[in-house]
N, C-alpha and C. Protein backbone atom coordinates (compact mmCIF):
# COMPACT_ATOMS: atom_id res chain seq x y z
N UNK A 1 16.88 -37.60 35.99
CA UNK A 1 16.25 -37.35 34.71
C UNK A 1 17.14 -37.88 33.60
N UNK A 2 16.76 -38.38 32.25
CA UNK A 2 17.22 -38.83 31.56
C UNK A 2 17.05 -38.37 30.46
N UNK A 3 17.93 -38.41 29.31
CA UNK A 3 18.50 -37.13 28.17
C UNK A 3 17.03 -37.27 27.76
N UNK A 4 15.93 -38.14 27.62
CA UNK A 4 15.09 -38.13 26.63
C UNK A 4 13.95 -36.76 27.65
N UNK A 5 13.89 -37.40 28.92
CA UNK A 5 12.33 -36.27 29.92
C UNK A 5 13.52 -35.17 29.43
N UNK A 6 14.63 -34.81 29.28
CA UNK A 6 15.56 -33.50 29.17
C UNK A 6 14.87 -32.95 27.87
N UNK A 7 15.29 -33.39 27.13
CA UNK A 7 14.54 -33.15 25.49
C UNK A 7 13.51 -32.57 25.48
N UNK A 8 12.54 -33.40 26.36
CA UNK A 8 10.83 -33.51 26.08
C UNK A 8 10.74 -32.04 26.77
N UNK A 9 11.52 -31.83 27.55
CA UNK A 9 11.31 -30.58 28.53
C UNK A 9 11.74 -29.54 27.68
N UNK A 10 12.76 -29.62 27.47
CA UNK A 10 13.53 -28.20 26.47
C UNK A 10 12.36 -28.23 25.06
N UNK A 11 11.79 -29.38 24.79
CA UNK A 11 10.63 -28.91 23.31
C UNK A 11 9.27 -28.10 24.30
N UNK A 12 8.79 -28.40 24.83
CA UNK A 12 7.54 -27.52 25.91
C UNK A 12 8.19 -26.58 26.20
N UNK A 13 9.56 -26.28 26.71
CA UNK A 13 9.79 -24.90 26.96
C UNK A 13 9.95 -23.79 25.68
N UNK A 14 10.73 -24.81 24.86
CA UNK A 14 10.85 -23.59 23.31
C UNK A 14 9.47 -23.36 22.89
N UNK A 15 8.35 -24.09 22.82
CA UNK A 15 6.79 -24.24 22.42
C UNK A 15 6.60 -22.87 23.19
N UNK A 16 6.35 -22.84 24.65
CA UNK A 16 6.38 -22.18 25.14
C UNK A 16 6.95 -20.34 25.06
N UNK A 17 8.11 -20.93 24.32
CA UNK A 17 8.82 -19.48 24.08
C UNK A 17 8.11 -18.87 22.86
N UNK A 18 8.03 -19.37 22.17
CA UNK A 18 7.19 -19.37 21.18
C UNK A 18 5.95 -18.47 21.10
N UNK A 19 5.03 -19.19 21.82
CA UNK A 19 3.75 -18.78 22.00
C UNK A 19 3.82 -17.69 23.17
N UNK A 20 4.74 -17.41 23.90
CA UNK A 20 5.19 -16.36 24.21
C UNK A 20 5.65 -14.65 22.96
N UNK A 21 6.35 -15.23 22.65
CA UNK A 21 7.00 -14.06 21.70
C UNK A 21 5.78 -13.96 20.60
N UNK A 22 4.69 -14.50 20.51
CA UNK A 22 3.45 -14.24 19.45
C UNK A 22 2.68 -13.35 20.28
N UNK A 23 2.67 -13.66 21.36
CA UNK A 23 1.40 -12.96 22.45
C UNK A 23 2.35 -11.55 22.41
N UNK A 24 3.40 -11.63 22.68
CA UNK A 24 4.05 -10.39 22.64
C UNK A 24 4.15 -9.29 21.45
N UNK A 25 4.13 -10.07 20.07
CA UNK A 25 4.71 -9.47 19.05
C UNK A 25 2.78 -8.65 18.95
N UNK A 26 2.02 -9.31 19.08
CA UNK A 26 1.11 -9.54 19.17
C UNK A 26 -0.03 -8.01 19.54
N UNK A 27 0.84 -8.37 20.93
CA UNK A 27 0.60 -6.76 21.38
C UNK A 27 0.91 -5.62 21.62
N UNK A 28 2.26 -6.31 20.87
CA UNK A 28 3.18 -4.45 20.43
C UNK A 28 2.26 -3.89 18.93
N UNK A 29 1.74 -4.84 17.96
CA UNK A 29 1.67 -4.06 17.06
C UNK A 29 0.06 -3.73 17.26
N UNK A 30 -0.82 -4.14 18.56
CA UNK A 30 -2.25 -3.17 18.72
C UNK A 30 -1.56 -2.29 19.00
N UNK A 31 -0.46 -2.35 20.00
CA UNK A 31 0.33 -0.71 20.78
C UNK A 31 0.60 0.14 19.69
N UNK A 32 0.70 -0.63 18.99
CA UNK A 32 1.44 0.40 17.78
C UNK A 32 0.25 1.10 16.83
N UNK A 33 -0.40 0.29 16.70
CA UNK A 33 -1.64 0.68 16.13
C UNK A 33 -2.75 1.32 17.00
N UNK A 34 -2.48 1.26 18.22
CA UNK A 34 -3.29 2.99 19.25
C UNK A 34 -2.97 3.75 18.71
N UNK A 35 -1.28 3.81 19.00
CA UNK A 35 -0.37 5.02 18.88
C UNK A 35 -0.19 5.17 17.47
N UNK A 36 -1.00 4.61 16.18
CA UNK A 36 -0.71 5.73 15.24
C UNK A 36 -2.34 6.43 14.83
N UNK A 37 -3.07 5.40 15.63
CA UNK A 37 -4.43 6.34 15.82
C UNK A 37 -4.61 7.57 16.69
N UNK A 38 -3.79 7.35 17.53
CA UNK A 38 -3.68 8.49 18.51
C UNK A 38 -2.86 9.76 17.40
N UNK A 39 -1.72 9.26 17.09
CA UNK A 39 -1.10 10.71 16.59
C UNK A 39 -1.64 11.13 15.22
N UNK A 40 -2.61 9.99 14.55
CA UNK A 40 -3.67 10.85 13.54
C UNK A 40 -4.39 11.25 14.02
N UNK A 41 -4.87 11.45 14.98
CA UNK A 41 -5.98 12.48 15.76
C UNK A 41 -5.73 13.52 16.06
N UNK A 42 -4.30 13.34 16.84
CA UNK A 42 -3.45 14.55 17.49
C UNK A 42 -3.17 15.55 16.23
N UNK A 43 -3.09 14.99 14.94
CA UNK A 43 -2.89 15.73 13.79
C UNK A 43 -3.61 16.32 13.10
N UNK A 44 -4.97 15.63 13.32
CA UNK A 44 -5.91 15.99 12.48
C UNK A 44 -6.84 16.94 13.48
N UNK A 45 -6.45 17.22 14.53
CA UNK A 45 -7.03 18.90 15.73
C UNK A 45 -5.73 19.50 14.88
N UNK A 46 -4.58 19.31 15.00
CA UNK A 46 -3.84 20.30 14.97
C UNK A 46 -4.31 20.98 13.64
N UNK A 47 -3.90 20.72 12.39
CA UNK A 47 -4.53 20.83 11.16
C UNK A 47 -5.69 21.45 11.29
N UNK A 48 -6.83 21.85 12.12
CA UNK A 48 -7.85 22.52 12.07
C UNK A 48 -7.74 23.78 13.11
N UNK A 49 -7.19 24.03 13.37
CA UNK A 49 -6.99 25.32 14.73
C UNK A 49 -5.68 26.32 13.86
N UNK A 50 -5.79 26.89 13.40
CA UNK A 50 -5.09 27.74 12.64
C UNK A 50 -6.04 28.84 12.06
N UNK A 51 -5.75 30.06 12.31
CA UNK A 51 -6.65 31.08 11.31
C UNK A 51 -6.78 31.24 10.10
N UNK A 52 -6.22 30.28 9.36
CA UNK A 52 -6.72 30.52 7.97
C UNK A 52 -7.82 29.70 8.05
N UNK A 53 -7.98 28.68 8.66
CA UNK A 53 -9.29 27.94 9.01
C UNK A 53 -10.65 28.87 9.71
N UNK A 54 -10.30 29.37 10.65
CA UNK A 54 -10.77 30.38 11.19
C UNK A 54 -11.78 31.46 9.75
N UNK A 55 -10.96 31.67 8.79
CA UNK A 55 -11.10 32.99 8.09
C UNK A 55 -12.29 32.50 7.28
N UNK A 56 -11.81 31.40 6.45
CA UNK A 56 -12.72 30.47 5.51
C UNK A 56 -13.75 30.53 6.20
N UNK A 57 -13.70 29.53 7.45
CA UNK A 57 -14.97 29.15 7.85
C UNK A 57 -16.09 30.29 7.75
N UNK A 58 -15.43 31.60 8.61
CA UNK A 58 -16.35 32.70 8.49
C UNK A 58 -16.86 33.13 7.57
N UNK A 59 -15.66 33.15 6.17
CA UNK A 59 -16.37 33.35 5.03
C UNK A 59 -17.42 32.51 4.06
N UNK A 60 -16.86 31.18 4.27
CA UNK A 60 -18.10 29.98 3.69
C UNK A 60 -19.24 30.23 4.12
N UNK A 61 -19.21 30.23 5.56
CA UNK A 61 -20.78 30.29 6.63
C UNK A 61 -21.55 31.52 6.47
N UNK A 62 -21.37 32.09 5.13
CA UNK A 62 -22.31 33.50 4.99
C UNK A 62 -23.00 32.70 3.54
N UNK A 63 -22.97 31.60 3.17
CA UNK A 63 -23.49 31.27 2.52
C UNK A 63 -24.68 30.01 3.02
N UNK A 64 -25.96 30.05 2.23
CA UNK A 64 -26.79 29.49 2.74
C UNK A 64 -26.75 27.89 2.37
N UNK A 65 -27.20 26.93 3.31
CA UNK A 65 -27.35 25.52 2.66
C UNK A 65 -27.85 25.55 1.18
N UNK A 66 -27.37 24.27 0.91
CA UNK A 66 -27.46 24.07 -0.64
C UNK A 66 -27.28 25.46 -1.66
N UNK A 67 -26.57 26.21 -1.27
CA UNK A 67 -26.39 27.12 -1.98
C UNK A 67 -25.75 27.22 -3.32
N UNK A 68 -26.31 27.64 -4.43
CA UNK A 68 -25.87 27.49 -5.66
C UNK A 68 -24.57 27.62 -6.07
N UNK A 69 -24.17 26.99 -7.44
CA UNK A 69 -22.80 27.95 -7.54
C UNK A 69 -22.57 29.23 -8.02
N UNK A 70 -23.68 29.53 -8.43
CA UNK A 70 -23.73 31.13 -8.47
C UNK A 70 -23.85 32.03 -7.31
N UNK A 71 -24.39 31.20 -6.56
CA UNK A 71 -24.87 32.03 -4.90
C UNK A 71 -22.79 32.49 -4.48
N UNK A 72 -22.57 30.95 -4.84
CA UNK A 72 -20.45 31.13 -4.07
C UNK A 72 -19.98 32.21 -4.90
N UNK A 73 -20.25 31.80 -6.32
CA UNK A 73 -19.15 32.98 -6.94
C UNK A 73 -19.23 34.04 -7.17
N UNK A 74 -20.79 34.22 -6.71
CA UNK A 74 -20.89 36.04 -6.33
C UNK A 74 -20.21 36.41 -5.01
N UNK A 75 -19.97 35.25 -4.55
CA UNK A 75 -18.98 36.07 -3.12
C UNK A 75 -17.43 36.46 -3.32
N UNK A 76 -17.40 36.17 -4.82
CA UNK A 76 -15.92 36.94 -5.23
C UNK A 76 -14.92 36.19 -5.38
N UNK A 77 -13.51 36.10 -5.55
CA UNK A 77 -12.56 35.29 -5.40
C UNK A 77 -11.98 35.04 -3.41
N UNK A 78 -12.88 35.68 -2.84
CA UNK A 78 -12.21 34.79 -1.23
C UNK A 78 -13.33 33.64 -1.02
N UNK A 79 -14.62 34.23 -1.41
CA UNK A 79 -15.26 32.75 -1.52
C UNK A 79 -14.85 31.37 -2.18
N UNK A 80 -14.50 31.58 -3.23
CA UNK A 80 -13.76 30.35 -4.15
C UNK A 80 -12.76 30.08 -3.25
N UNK A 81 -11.59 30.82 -2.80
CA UNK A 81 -10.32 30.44 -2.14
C UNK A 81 -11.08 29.94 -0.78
N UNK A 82 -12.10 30.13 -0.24
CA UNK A 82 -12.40 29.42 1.09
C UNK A 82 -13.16 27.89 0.68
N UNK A 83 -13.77 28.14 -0.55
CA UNK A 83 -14.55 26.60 -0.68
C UNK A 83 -13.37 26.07 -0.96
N UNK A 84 -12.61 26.13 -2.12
CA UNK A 84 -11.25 25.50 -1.89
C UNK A 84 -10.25 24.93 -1.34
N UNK A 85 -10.03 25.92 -0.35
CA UNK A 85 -9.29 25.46 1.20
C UNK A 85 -10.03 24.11 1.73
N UNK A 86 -11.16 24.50 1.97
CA UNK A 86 -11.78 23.40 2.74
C UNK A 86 -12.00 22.38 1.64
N UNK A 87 -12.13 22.22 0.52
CA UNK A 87 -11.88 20.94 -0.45
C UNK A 87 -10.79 19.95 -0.40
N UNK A 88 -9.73 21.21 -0.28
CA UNK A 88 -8.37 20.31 0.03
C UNK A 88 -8.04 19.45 0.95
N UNK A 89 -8.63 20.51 2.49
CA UNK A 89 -8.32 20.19 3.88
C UNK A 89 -9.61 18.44 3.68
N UNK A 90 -10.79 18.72 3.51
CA UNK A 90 -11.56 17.48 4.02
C UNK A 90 -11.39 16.40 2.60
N UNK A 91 -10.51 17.44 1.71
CA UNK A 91 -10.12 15.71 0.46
C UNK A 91 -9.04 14.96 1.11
N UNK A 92 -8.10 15.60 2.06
CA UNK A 92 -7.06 14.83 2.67
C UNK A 92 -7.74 14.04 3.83
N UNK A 93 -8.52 14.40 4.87
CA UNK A 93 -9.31 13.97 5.65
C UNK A 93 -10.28 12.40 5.31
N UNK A 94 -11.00 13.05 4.18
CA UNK A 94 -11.54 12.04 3.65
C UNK A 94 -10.97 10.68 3.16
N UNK A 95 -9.66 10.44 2.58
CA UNK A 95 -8.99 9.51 2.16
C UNK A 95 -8.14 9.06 2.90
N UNK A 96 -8.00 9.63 4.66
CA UNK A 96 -7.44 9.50 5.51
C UNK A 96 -8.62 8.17 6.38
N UNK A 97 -9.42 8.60 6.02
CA UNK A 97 -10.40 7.57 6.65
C UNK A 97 -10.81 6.37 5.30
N UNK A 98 -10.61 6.28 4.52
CA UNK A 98 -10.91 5.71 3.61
C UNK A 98 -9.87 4.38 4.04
N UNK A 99 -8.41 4.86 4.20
CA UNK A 99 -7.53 3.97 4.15
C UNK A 99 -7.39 3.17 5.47
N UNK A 100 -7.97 4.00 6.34
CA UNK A 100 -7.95 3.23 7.72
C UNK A 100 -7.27 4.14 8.55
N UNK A 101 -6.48 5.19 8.46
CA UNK A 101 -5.30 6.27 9.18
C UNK A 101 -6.46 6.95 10.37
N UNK A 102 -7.62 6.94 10.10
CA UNK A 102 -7.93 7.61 11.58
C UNK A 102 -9.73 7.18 11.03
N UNK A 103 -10.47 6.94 12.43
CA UNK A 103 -11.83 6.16 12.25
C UNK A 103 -12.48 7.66 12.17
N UNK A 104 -13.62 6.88 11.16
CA UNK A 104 -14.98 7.97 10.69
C UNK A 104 -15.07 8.32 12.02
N UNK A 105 -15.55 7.40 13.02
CA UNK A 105 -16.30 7.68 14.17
C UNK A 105 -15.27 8.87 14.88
N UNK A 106 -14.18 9.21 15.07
CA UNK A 106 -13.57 10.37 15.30
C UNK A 106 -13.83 11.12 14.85
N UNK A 107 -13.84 11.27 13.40
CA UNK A 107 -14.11 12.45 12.72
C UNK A 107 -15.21 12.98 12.83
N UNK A 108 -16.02 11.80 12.89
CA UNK A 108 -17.88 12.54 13.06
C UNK A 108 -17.89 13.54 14.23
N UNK A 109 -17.23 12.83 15.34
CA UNK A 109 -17.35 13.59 16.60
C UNK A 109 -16.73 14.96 16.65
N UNK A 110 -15.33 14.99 15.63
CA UNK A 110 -14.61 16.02 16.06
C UNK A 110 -14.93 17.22 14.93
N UNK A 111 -15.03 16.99 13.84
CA UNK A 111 -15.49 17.52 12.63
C UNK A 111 -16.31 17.46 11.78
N UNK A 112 -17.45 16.07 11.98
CA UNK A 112 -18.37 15.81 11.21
C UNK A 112 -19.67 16.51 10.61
N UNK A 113 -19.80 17.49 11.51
CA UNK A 113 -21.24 18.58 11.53
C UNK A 113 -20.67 19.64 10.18
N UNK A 114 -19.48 20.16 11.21
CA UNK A 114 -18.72 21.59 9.73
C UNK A 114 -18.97 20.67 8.70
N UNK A 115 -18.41 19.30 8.16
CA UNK A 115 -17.81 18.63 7.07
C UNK A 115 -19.53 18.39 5.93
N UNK A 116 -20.16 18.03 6.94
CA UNK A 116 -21.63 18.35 6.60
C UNK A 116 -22.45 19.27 5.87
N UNK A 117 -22.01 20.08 6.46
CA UNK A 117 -22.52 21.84 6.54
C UNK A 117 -21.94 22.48 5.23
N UNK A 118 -20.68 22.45 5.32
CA UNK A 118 -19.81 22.77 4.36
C UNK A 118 -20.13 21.93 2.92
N UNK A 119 -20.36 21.01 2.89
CA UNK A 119 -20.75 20.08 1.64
C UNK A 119 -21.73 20.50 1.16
N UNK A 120 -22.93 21.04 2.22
CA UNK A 120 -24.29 21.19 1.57
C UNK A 120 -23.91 22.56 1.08
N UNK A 121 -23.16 23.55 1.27
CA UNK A 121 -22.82 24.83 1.34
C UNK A 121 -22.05 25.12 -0.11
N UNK A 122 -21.09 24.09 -0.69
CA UNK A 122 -19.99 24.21 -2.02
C UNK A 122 -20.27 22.95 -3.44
N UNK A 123 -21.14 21.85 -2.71
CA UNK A 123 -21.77 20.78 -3.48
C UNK A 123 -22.12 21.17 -4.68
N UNK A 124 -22.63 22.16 -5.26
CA UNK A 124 -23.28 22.76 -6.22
C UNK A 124 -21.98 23.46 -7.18
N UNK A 125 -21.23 24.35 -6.51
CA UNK A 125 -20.35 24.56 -6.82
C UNK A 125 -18.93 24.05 -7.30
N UNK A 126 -18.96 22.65 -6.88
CA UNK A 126 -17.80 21.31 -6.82
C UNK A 126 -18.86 20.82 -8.40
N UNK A 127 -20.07 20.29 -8.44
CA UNK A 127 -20.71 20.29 -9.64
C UNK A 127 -20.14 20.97 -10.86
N UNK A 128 -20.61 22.12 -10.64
CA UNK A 128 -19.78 23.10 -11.72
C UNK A 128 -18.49 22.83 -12.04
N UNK A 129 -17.86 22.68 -11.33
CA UNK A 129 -16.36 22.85 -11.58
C UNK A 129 -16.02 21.99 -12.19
N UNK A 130 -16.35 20.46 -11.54
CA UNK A 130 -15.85 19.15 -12.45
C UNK A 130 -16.83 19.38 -14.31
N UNK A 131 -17.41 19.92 -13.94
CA UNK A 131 -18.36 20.08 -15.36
C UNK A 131 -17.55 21.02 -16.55
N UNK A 132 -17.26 22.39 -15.10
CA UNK A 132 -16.50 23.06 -16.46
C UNK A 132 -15.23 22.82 -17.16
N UNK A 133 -14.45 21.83 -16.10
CA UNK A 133 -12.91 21.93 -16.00
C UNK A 133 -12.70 20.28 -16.53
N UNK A 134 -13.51 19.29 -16.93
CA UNK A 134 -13.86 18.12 -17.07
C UNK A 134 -13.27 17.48 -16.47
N UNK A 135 -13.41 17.54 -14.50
CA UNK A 135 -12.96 17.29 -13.55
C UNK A 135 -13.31 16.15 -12.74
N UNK A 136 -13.61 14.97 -13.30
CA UNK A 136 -14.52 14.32 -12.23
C UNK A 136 -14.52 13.62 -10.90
N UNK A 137 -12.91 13.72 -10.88
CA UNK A 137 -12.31 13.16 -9.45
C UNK A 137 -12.00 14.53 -8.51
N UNK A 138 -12.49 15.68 -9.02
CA UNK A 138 -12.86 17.33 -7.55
C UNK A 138 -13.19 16.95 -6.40
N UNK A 139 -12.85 16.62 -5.60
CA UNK A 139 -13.79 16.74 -4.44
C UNK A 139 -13.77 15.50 -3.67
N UNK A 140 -13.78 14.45 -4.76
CA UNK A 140 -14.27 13.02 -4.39
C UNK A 140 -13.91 12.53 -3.25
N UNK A 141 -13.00 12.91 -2.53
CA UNK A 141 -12.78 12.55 -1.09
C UNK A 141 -13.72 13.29 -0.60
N UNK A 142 -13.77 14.36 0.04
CA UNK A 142 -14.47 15.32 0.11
C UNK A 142 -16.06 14.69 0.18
N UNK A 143 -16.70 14.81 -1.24
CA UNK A 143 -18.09 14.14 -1.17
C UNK A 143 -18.30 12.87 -0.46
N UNK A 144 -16.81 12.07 -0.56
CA UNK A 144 -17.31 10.67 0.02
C UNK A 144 -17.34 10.70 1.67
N UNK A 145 -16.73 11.31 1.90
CA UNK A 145 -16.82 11.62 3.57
C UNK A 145 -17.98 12.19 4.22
N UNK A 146 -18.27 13.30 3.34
CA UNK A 146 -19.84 14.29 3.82
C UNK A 146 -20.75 12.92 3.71
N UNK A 147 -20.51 11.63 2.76
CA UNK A 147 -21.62 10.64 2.66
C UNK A 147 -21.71 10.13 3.73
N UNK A 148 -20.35 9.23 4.00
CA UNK A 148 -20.49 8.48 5.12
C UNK A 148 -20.93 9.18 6.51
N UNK A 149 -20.35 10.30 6.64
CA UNK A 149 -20.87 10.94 7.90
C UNK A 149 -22.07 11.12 7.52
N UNK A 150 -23.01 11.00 6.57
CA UNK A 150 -24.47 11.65 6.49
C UNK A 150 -25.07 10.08 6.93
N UNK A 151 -24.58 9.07 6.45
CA UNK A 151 -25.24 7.48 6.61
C UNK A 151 -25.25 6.90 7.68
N UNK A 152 -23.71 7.54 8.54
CA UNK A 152 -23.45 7.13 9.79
C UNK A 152 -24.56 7.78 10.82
N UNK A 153 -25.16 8.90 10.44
CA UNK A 153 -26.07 9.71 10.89
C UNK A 153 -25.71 10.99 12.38
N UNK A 154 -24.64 10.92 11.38
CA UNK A 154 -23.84 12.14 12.06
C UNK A 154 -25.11 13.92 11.92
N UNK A 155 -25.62 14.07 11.10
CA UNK A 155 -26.11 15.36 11.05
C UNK A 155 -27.64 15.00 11.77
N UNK A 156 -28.07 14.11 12.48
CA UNK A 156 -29.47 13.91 12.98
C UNK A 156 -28.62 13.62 14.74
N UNK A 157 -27.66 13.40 15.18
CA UNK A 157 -27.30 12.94 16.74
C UNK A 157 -27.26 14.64 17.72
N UNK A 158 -27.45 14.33 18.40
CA UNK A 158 -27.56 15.52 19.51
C UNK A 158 -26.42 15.72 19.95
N UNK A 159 -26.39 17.33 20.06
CA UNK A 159 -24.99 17.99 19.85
C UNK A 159 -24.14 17.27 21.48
N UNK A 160 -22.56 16.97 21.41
CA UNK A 160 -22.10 16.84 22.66
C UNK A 160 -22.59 17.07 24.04
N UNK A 161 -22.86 18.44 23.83
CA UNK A 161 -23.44 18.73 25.44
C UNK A 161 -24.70 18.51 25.85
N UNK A 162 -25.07 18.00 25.24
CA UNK A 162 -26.71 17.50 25.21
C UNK A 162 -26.16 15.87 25.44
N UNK A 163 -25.48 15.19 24.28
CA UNK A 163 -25.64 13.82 24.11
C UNK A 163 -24.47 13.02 25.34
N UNK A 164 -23.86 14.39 26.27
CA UNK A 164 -22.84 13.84 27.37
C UNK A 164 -23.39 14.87 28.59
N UNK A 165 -24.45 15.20 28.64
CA UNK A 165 -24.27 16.22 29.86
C UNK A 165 -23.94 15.79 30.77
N UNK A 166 -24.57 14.10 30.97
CA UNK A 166 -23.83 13.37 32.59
C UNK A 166 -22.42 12.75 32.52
N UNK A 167 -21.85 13.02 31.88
CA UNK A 167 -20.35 12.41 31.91
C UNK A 167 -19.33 13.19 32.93
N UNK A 168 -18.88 12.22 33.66
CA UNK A 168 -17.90 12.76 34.43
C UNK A 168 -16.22 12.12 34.12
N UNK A 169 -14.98 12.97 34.66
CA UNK A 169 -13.77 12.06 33.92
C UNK A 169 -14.01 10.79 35.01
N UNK A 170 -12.93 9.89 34.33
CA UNK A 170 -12.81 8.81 35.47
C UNK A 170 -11.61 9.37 36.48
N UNK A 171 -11.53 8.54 37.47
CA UNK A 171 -10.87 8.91 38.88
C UNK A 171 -9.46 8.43 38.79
């Protein structure tokens, strides 16, 4: 072999290295980008399994859909502190999906129905507030999430055990 096929060989191999270390870099950062979808998920169960979640919920859910804001604030100051809670919890949620940190389509599945429910439940009341307090960014995560899950057609799909009864794990 002669210095020049030497050359020609060492440029195809660096080419090579090359398009190597792209394929690689490549697919560390999908890896990386599972794994920070995965641990916003893992975060966003954890964040909901706590009894103060628990308490709210019970207390919101004595109120009827579309319920006024007079209907909430006759339920006293734990009603306000529960529509609240959950304003906070699904305004962080909401802008969590906005930015890309964890897909609607998770959320619909894992929380989308409450997030629903709950909107039609304090909506009236989030009204008021930005009205009285000349508030107009209240909620706005919050409302924009109850949207998309309403467009995505999260509140019309059949509940899990209905829409998976034949699912088995894989082997």
């Amino acid at each position: 072999m002669d210095l020049q096929t030497l050359a020609n060989l060492a440029q195809v191999v660096s080419a090579l290295a090359v398009v190597a270390a792209i394929v690689f870099g490549l697919i560390q950062v999908r890896q990386f980008q599972m794994q920070r979808r995965d641990t916003a998920a893992t975060e966003l169960v954890r964040s909901f399994l706590d009894a103060q979640f628990a308490q709210a919920l019970r207390v919101i859910d004595s109120l009827p859909n579309n319920a006024t804001a007079e209907q909430l604030r006759a339920g006293g100051a734990a009603m306000e502190e529960a529509a609240l809670y959950f304003a906070m919890r699904f305004e962080t949620v909401g802008l969590l999906v906005f930015r890309g940190k964890i897909p609607l389509s998770l959320v619909g599945e894992f929380i989308g129905g409450i997030a629903i429910d709950l909107w039609s439940k304090v909506h009236e009341w989030v009204a008021l507030v930005r009205k009285e307090q000349s508030r107009e960014h209240f909620c706005e995560w919050f409302q924009w999430l109850a949207e998309q899950l309403h467009k995505m057609g999260r509140h019309a799909q059949s509940p899990a055990f209905v829409q998976y009864r034949d699912w088995s794990p894989r082997q």
